[in-house]
Protein backbone atom coordinates (compact mmCIF):
# COMPACT_ATOMS: atom_id res chain seq x y z
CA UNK A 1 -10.78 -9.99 -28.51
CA UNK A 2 -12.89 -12.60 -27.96
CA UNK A 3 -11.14 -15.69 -25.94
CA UNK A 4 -12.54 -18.41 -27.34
CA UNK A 5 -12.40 -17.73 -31.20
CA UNK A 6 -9.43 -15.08 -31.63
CA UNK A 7 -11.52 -12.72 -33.14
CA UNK A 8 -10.51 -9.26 -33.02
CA UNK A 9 -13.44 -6.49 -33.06
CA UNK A 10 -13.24 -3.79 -35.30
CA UNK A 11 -12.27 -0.84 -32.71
CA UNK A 12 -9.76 -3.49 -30.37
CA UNK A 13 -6.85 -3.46 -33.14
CA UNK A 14 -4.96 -0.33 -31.58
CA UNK A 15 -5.28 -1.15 -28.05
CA UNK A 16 -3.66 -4.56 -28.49
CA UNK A 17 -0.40 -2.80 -29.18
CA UNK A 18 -1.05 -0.29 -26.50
CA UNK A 19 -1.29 -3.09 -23.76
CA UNK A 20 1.92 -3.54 -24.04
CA UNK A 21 3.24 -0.23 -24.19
CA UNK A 22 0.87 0.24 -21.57
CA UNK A 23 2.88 -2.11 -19.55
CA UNK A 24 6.46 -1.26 -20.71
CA UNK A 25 5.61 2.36 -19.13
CA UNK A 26 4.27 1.82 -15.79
CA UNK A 27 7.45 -0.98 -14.99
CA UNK A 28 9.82 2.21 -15.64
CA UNK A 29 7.13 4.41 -13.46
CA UNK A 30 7.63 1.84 -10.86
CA UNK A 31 10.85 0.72 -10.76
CA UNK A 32 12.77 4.06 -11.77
CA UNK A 33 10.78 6.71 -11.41
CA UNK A 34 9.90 7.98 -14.57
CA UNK A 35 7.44 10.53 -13.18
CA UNK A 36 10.27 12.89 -12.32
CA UNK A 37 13.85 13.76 -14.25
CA UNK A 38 16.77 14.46 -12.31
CA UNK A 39 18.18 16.73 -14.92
CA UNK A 40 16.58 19.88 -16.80
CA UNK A 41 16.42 20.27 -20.71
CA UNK A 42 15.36 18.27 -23.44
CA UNK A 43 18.76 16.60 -24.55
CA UNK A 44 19.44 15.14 -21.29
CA UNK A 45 15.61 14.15 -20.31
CA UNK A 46 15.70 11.72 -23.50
CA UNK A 47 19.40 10.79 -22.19
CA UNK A 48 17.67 9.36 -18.59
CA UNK A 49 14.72 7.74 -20.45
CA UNK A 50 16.84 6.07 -22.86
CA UNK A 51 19.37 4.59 -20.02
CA UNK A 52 16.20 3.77 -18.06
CA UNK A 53 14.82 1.36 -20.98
CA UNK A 54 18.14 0.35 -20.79
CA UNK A 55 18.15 -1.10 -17.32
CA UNK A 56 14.60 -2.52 -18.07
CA UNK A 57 15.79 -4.76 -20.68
CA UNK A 58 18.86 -5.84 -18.81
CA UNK A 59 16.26 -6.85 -16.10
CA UNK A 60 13.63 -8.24 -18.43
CA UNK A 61 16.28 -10.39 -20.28
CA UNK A 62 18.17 -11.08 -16.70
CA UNK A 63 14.64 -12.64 -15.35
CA UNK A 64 14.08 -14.43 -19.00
CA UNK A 65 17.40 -16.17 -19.61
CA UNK A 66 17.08 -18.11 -16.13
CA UNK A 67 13.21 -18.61 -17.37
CA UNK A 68 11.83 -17.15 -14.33
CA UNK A 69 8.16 -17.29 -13.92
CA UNK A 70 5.62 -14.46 -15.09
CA UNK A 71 3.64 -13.38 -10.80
CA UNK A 72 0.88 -14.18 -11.13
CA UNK A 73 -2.06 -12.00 -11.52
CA UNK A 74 -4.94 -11.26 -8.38
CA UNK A 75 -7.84 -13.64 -8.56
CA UNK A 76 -10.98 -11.54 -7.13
CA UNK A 77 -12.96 -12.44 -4.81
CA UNK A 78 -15.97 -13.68 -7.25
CA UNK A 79 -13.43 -15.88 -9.51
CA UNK A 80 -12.44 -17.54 -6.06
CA UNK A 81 -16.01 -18.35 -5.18
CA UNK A 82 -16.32 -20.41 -8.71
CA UNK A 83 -15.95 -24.10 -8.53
CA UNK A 84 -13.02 -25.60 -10.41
């Protein structure tokens, strides 16, 4: 997408919506460690990940109600040599 105009590119449509499932993922990977399962078989996999988006939402919506700031992201090393 470009920043200034809005305009999406032909091929950028999908990964819009994968950005944020993107990001969804890797906050279970961190926090709760998706990677592994602490139980064996299908049923009870899908049990874990379900109770584990569970406890993200409770957290997102604990840190939104309260209207907690968003961190804030790195600033590189060439960004911080830019006038502002």
């Amino acid at each position: 997408m470009s920043t200034q105009t809005g305009v999406y590119h032909p091929g950028e449509a999908p990964y819009i919506t994968r950005t944020g499932i993107e990001a969804a993922f890797g906050q279970g990977l961190r926090r709760s460690g998706l990677r592994r399962t602490r139980y064996r078989g299908l049923d009870k996999t899908r049990f874990q990940h379900v109770l584990t988006a569970a406890a993200l939402n409770l957290l997102r919506t604990d840190a939104w109600l309260p209207e907690t700031p968003l961190a804030k992201t790195r600033t590189s090393r060439f960004r911080r040599l830019q006038p502002q």
